[in-house]
Protein backbone atom coordinates (compact mmCIF):
# COMPACT_ATOMS: atom_id res chain seq x y z
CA UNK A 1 -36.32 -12.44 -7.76
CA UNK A 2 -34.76 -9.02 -8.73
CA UNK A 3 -31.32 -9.23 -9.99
CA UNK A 4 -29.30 -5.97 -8.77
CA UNK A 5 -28.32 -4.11 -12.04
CA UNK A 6 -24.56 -2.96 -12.33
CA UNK A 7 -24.04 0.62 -13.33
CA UNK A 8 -20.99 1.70 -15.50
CA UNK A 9 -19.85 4.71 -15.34
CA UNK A 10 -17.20 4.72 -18.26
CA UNK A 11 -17.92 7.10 -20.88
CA UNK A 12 -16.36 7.71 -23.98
CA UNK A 13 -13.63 10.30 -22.55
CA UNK A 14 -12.43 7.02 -20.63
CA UNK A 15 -12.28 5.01 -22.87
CA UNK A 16 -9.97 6.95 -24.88
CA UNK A 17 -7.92 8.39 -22.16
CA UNK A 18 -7.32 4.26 -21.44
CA UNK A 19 -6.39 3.88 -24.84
CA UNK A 20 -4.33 7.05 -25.26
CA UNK A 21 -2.66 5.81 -21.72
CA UNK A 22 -1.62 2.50 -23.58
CA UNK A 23 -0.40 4.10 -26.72
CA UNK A 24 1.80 6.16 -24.99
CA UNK A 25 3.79 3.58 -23.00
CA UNK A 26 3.87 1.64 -26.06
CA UNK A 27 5.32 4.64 -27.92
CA UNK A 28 7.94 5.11 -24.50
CA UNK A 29 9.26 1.64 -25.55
CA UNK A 30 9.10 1.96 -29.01
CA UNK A 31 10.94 5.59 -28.22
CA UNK A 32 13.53 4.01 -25.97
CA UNK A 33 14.49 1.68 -28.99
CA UNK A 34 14.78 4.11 -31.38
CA UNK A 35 16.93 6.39 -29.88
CA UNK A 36 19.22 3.66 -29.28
CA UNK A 37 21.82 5.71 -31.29
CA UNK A 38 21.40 8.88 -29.25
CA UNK A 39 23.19 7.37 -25.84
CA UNK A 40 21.71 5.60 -22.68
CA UNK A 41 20.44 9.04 -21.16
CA UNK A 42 18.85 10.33 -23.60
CA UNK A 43 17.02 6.60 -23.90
CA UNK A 44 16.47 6.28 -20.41
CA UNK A 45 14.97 10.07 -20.62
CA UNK A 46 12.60 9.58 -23.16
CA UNK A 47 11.22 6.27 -21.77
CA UNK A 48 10.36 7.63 -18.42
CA UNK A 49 9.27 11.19 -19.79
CA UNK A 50 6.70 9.60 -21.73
CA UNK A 51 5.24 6.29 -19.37
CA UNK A 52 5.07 8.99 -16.76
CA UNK A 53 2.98 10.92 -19.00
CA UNK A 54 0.74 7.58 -19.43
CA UNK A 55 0.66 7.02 -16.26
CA UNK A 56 -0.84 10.68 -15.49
CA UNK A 57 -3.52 9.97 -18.37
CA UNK A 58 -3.81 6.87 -16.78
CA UNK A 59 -4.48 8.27 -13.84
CA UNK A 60 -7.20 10.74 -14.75
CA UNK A 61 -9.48 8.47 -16.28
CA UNK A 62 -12.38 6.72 -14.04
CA UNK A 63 -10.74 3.10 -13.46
CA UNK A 64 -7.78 5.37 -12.49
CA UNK A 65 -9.19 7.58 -10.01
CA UNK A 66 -10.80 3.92 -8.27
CA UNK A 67 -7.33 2.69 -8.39
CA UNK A 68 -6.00 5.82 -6.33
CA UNK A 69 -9.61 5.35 -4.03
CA UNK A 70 -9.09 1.99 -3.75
CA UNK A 71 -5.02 2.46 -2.63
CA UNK A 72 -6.02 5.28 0.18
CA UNK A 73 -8.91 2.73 1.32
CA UNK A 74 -6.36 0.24 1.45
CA UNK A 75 -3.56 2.46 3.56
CA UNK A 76 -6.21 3.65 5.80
CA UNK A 77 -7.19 -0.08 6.87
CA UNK A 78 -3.78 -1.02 7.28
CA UNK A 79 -3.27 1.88 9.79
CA UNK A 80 -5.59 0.15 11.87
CA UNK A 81 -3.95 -3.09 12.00
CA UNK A 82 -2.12 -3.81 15.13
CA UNK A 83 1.19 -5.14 14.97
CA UNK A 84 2.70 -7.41 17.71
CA UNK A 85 5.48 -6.55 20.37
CA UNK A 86 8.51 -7.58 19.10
CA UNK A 87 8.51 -9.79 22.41
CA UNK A 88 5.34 -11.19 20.79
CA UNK A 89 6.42 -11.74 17.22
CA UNK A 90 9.40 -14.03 18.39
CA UNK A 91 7.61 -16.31 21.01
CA UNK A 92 5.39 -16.84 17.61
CA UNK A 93 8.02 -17.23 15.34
CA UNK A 94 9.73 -19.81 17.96
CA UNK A 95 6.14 -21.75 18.79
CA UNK A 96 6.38 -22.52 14.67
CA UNK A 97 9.87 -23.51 14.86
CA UNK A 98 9.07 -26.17 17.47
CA UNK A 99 6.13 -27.13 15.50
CA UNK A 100 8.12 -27.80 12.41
CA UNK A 101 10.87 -29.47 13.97
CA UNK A 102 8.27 -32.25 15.49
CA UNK A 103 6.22 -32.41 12.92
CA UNK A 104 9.90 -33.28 11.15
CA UNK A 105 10.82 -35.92 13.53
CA UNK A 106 6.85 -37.19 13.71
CA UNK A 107 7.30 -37.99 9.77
CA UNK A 108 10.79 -38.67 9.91
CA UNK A 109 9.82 -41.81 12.52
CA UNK A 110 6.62 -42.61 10.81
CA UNK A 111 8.23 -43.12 7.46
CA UNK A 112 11.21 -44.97 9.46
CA UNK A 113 8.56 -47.26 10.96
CA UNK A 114 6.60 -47.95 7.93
CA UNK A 115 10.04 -48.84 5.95
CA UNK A 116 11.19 -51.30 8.60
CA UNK A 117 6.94 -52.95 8.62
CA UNK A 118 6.99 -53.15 5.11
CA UNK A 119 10.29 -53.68 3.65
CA UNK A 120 12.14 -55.86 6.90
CA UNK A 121 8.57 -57.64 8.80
CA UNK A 122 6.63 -58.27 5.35
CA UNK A 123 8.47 -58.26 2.58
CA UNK A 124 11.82 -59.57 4.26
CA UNK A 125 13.86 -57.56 2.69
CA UNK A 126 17.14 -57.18 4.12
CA UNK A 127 19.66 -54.00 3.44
């Protein structure tokens, strides 16, 4: 039996762009505390300046570039999905209302029943 062998394809350069990526959003929080005394903006400023920037290192690293692969793979399947008629969509949505509500009353009258066998016919207890 041959056992497929798996093939990575990160090299060094990845490995520190994914470390460099997580550095720098831990230095946006670290930066968005620190500049506490500066005012809300320039907080809010720094923190998104700098995860966006981790984000674009993110980004250009190999697990990164899959992620964007994978995310136009996945748009271009759900384009071919298709939708039902809004006609459609409610007589579906209304079939599984009228299934719930008899399931509801099928339980509702099962549990009923089995009280009144077990509690009135065996047990004798009355309420």
């Amino acid at each position: 039996m041959v056992t497929p062998q798996v093939q990575t394809l990160s090299t060094g350069a990845d490995k520190a762009k994914l470390v460099g990526s997580a550095l720098l959003a831990v230095a946006a929080l670290a930066a968005f505390y620190l500049l506490s005394k500066q005012g809300a903006l320039v907080q809010w400023a720094a923190l998104l300046v700098v995860f966006a920037v981790a984000v674009a290192v993110f980004f250009t690293a190999e697990p990164g570039k899959a992620l964007l692969a994978f995310g136009r793979d996945a748009w271009r399947e759900l384009k071919k999905v298709v939708w039902p008629e809004r006609k459609e969509a409610m007589q579906m949505t209304a079939y599984v209302f009228v299934f719930v509500l008899v399931m509801a009353l099928f339980l509702w009258l099962t549990d009923k029943a089995l009280e009144w066998l077990f509690y009135d016919l065996i047990l004798g207890w009355k309420k």
